[in-house]
PDB file of N, CA and C in Angstrom:
ATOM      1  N   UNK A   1      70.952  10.744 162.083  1.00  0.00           N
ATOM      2  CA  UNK A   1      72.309  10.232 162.115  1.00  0.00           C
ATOM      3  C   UNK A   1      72.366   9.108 163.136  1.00  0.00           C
ATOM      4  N   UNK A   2      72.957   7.871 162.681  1.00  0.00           N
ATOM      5  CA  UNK A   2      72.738   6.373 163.789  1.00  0.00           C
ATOM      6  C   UNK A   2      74.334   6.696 165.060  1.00  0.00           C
ATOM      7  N   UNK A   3      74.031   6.378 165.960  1.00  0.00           N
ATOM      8  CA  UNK A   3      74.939   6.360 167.020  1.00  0.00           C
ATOM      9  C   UNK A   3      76.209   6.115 166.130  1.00  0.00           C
ATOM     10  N   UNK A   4      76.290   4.798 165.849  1.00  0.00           N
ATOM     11  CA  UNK A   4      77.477   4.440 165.221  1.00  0.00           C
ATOM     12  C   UNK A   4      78.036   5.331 164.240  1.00  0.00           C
ATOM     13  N   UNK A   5      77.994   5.523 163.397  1.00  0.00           N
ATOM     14  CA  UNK A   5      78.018   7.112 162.658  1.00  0.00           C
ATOM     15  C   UNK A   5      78.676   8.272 163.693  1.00  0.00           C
ATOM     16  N   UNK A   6      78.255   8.612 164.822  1.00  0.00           N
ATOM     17  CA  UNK A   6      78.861   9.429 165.352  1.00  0.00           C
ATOM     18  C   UNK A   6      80.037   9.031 166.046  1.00  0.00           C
ATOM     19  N   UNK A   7      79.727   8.346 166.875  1.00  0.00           N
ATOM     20  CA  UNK A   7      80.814   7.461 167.345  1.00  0.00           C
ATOM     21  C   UNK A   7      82.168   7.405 166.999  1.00  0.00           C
ATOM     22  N   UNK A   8      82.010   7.152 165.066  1.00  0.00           N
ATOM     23  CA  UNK A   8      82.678   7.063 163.995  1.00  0.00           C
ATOM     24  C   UNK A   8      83.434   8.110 164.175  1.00  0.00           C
ATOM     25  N   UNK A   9      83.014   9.292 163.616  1.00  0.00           N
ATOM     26  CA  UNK A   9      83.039  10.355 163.539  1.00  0.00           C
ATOM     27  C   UNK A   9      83.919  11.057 164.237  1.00  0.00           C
ATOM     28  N   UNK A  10      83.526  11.028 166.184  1.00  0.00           N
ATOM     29  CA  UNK A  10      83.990  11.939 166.978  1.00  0.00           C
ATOM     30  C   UNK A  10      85.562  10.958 167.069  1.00  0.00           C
ATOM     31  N   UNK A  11      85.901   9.458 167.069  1.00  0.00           N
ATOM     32  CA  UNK A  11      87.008   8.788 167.009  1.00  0.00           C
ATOM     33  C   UNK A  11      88.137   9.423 166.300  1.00  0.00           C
ATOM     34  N   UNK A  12      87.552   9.105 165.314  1.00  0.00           N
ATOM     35  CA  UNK A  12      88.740  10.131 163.881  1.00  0.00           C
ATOM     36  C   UNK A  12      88.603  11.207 163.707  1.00  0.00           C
ATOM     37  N   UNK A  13      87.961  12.029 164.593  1.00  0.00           N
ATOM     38  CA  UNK A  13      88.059  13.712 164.621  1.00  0.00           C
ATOM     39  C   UNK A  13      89.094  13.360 165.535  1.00  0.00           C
ATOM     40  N   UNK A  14      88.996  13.309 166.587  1.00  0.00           N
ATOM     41  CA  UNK A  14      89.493  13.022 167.713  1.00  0.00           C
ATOM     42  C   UNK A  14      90.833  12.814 167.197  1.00  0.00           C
ATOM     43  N   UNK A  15      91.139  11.665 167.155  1.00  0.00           N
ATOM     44  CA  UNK A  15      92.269  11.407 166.338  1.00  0.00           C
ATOM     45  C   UNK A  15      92.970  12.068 165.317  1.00  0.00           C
ATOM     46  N   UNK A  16      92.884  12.348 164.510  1.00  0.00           N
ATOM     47  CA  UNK A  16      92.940  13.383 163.393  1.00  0.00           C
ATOM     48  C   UNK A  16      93.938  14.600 164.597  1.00  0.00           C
ATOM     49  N   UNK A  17      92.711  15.229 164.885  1.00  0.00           N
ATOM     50  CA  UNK A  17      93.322  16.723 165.985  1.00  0.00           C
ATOM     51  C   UNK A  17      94.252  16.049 166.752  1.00  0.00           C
ATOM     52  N   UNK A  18      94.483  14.826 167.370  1.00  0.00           N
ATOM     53  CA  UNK A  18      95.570  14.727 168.430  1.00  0.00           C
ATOM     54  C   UNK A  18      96.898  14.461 167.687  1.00  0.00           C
ATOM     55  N   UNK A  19      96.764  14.021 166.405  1.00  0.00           N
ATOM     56  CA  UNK A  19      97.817  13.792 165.370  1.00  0.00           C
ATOM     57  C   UNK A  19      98.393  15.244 165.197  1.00  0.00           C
ATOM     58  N   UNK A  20      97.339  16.169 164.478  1.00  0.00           N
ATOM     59  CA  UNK A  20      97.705  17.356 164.054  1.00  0.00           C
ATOM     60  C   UNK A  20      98.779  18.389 165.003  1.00  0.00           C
ATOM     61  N   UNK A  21      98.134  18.065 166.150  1.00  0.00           N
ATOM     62  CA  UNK A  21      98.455  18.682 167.391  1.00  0.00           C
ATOM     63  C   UNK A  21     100.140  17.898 167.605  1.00  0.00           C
ATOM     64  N   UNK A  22      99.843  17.299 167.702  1.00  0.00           N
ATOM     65  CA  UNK A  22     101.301  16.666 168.042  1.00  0.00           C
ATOM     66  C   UNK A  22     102.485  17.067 166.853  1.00  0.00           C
ATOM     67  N   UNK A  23     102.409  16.944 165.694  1.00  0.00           N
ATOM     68  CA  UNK A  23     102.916  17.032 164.553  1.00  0.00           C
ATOM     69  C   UNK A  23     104.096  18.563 164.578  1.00  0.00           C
ATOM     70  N   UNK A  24     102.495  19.393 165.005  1.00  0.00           N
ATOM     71  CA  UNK A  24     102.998  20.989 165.129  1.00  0.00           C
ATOM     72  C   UNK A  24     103.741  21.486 166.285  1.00  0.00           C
ATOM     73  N   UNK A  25     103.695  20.567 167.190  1.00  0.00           N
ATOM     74  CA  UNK A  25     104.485  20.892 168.230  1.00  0.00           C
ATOM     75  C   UNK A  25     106.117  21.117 168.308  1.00  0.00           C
ATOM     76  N   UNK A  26     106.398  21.529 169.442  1.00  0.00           N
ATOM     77  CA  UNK A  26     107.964  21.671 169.026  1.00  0.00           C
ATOM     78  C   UNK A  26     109.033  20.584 169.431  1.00  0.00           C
ATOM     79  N   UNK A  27     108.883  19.341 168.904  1.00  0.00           N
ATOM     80  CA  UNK A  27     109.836  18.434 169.699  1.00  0.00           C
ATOM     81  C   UNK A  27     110.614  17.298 168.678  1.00  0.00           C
ATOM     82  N   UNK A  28     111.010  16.800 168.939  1.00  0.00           N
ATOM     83  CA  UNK A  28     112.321  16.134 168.593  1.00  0.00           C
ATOM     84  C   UNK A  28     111.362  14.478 167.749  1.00  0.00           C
ATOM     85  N   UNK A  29     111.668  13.856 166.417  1.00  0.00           N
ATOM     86  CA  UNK A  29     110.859  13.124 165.768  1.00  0.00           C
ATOM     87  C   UNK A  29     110.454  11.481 166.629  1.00  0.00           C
ATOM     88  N   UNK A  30     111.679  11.625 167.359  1.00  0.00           N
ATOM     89  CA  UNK A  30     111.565  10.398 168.190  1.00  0.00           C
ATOM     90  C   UNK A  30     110.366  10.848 169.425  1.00  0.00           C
ATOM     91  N   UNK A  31     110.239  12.055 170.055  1.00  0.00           N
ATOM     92  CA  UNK A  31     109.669  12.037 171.172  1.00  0.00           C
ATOM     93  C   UNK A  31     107.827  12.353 170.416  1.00  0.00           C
ATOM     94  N   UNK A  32     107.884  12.687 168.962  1.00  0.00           N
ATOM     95  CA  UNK A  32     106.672  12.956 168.491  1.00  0.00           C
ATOM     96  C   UNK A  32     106.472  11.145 167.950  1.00  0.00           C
ATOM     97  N   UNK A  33     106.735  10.416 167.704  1.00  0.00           N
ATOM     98  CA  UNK A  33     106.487   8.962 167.247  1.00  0.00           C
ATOM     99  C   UNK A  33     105.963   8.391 168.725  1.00  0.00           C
ATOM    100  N   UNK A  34     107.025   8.543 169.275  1.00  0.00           N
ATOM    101  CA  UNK A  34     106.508   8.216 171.189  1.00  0.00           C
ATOM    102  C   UNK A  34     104.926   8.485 171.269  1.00  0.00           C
ATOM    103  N   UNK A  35     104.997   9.794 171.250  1.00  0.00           N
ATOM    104  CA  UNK A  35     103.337  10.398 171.621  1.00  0.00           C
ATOM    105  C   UNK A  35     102.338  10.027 170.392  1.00  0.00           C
ATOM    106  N   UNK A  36     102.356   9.753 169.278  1.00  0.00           N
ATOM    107  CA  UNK A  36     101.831   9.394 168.623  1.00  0.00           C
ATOM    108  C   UNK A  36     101.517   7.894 168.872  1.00  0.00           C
ATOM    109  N   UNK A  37     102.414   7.000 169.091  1.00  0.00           N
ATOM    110  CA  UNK A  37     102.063   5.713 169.492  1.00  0.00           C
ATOM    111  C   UNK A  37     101.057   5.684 170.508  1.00  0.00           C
ATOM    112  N   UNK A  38     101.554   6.381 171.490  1.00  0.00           N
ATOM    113  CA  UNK A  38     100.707   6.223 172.801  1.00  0.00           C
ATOM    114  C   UNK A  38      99.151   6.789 173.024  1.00  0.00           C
ATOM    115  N   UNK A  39      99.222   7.834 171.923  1.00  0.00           N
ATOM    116  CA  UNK A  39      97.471   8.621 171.363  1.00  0.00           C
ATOM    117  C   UNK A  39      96.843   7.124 171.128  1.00  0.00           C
ATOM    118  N   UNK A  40      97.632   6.815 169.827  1.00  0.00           N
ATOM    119  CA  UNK A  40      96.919   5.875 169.263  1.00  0.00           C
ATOM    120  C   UNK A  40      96.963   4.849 169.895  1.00  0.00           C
ATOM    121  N   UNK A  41      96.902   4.356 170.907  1.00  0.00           N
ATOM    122  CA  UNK A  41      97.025   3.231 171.921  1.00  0.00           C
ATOM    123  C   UNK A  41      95.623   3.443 172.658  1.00  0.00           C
ATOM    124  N   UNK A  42      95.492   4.335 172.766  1.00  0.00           N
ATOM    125  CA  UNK A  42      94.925   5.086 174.132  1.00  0.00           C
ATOM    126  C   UNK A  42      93.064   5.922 172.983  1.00  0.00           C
ATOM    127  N   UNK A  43      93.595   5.815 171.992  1.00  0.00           N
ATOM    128  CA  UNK A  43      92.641   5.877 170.993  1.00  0.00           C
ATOM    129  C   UNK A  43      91.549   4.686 170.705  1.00  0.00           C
ATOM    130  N   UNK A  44      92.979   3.824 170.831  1.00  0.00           N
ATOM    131  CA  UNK A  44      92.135   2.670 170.136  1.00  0.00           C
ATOM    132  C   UNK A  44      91.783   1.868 171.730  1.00  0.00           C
ATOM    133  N   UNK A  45      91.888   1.663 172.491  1.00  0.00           N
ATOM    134  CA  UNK A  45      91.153   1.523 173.788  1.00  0.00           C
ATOM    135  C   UNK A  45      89.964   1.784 173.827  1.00  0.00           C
ATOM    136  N   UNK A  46      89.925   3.765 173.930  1.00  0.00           N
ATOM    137  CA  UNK A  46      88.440   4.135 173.848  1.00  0.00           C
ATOM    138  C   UNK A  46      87.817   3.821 172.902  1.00  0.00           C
ATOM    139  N   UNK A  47      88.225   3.353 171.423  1.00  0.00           N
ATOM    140  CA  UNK A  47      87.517   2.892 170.430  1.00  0.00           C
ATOM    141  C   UNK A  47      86.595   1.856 170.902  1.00  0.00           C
ATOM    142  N   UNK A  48      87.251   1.113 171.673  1.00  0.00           N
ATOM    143  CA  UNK A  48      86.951  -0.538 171.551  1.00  0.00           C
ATOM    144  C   UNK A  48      85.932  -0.550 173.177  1.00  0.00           C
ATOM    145  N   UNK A  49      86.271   0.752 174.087  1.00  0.00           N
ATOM    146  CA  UNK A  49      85.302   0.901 175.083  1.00  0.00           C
ATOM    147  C   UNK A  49      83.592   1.219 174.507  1.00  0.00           C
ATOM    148  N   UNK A  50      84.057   1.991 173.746  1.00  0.00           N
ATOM    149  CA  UNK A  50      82.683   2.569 173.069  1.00  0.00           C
ATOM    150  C   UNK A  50      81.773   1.473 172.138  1.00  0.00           C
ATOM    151  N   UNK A  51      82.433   0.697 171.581  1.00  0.00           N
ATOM    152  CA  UNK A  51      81.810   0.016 170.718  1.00  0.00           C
ATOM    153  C   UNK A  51      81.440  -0.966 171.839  1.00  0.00           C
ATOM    154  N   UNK A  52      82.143  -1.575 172.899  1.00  0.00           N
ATOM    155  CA  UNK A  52      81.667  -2.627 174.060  1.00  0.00           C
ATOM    156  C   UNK A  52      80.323  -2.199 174.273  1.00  0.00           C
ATOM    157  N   UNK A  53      80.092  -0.734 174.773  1.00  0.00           N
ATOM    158  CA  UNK A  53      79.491   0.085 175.387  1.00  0.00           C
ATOM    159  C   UNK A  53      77.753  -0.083 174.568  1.00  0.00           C
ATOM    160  N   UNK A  54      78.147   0.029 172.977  1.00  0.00           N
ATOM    161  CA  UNK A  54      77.254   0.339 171.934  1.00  0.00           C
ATOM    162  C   UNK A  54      76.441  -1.319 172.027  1.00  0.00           C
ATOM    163  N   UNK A  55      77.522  -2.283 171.870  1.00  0.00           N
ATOM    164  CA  UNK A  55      77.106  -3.332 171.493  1.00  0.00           C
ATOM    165  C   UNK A  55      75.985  -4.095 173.436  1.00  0.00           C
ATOM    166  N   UNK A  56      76.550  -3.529 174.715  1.00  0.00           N
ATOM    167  CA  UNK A  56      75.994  -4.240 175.700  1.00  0.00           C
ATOM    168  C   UNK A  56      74.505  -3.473 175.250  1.00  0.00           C
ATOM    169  N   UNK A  57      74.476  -2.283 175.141  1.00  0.00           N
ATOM    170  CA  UNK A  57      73.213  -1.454 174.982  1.00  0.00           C
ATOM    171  C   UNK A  57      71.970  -1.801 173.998  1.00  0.00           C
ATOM    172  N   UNK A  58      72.843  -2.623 172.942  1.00  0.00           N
ATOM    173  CA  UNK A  58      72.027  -2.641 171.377  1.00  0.00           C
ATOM    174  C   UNK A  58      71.091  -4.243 172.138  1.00  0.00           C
ATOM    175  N   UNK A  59      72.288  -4.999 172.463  1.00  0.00           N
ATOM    176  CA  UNK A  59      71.758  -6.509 172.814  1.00  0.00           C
ATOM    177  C   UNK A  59      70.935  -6.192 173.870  1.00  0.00           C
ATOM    178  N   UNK A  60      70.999  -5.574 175.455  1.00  0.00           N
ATOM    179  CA  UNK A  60      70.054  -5.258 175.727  1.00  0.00           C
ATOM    180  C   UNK A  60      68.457  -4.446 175.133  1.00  0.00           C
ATOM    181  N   UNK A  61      68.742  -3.798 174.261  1.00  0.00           N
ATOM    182  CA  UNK A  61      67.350  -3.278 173.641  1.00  0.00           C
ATOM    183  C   UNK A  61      66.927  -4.547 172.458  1.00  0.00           C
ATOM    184  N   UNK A  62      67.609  -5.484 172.383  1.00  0.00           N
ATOM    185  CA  UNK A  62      66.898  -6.777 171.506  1.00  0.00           C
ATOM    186  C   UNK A  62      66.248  -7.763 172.555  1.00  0.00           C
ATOM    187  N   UNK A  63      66.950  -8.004 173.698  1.00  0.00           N
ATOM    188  CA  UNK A  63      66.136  -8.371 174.875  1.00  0.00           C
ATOM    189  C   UNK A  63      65.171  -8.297 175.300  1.00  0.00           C
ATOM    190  N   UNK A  64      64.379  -6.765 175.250  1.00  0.00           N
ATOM    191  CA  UNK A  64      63.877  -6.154 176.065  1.00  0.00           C
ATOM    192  C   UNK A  64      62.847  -6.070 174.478  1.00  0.00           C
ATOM    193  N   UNK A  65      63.008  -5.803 173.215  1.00  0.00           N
ATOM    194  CA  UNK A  65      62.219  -6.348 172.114  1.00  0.00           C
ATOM    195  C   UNK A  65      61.662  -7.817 171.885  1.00  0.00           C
ATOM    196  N   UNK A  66      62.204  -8.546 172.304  1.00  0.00           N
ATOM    197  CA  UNK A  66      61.941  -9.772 172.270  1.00  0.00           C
ATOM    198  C   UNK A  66      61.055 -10.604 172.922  1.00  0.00           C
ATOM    199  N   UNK A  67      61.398  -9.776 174.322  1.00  0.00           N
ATOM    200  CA  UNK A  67      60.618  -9.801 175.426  1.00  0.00           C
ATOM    201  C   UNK A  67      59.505  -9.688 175.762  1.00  0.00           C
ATOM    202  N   UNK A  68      59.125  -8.498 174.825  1.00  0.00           N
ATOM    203  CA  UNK A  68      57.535  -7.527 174.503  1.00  0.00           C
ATOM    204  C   UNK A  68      57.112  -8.482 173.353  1.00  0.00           C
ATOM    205  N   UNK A  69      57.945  -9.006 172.455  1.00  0.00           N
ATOM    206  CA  UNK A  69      57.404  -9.410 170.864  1.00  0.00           C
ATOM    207  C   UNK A  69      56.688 -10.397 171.920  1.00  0.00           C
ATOM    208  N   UNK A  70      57.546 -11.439 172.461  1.00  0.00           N
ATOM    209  CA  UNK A  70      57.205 -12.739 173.485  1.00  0.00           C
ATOM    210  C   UNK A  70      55.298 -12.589 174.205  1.00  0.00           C
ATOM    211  N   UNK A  71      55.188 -11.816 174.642  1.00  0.00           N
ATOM    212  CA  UNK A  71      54.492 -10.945 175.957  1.00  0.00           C
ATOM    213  C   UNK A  71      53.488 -10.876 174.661  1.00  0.00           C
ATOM    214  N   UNK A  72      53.662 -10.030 173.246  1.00  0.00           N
ATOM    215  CA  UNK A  72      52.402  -9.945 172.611  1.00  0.00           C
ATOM    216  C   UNK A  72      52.218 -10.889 171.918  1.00  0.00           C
ATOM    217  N   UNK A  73      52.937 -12.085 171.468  1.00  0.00           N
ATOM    218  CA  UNK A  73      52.181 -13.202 170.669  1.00  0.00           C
ATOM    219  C   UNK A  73      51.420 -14.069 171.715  1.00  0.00           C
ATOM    220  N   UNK A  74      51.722 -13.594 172.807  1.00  0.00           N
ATOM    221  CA  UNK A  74      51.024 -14.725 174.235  1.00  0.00           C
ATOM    222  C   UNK A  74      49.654 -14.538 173.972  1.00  0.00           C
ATOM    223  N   UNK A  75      49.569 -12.571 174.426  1.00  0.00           N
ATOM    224  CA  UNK A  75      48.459 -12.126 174.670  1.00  0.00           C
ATOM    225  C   UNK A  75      47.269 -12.245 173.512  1.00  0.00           C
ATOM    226  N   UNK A  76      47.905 -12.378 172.312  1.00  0.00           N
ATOM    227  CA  UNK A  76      47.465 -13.061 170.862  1.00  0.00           C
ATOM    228  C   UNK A  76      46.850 -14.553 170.736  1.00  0.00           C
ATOM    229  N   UNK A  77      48.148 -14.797 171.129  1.00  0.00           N
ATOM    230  CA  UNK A  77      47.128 -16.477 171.598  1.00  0.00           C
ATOM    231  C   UNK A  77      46.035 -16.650 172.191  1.00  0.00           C
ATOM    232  N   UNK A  78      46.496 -15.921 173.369  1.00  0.00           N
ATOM    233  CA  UNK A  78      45.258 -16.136 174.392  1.00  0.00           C
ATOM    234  C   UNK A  78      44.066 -15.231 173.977  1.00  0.00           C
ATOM    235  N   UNK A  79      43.536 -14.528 172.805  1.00  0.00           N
ATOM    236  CA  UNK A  79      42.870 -14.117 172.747  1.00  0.00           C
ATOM    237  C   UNK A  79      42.223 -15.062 171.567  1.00  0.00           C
ATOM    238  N   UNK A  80      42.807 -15.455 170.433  1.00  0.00           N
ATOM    239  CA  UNK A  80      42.360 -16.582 169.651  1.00  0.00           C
ATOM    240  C   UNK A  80      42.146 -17.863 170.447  1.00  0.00           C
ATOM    241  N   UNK A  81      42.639 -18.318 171.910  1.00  0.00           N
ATOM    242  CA  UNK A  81      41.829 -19.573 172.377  1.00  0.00           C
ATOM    243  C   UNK A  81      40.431 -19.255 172.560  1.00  0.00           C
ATOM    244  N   UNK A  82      40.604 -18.009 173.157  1.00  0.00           N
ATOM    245  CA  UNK A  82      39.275 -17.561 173.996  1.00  0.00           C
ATOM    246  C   UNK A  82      37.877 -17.572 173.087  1.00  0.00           C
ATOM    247  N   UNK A  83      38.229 -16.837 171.867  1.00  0.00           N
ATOM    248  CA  UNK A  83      37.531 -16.594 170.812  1.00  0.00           C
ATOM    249  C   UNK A  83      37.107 -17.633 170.328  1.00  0.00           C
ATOM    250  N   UNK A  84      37.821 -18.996 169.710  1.00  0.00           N
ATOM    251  CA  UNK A  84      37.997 -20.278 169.629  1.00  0.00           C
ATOM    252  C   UNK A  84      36.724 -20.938 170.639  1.00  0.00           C
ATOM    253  N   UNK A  85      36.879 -20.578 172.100  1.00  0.00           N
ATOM    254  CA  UNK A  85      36.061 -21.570 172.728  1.00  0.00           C
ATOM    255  C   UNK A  85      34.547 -20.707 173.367  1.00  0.00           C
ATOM    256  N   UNK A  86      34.613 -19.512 172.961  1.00  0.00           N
ATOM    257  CA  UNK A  86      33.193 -18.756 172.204  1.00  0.00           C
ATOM    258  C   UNK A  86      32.710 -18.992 171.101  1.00  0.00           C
ATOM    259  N   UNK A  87      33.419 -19.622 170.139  1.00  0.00           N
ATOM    260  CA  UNK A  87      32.495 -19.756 169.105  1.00  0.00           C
ATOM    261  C   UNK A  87      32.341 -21.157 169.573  1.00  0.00           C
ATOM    262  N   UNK A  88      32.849 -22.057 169.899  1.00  0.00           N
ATOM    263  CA  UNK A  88      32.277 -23.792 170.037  1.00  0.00           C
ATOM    264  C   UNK A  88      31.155 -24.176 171.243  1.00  0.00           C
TER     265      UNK A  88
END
């Protein structure tokens, strides 16, 4: 299962239950719209923390791939010069 997928997942569970929860409670339609706004405010925040979160992490591990790809076409090179000026 990919991060994002869960991520997914635990958001709109999350959500979902704080809806449900609120719904069943005992209060007045205006003070349940209130709390519902403010879930979903406060929902979509952490949404947008998590995905920040996903995306600094992902670009760092392409960095840090790139880095190594970099590091082994060197060590590639430098093994075809070498080879190169053994055979001449």
């Amino acid at each position: 299962m990919s991060i994002g997928k869960f991520v997914t997942g635990f958001v709109i569970g999350g959500a979902v239950g704080a809806v449900i929860g609120i719904l069943l409670a005992p209060q007045s339609g205006e003070e349940t719209r209130e709390i519902i706004g403010e879930n979903a405010k406060i929902a979509y925040k952490k949404a947008q923390d998590t995905v920040k979160d996903i995306q600094e992490k992902a670009d760092d591990a392409v960095g840090e791939i790139k880095q190594k790809g970099d590091e082994i076409i060197s060590k590639i090179q430098g093994m075809i010069d070498k080879n190169k000026e053994a055979e001449a």
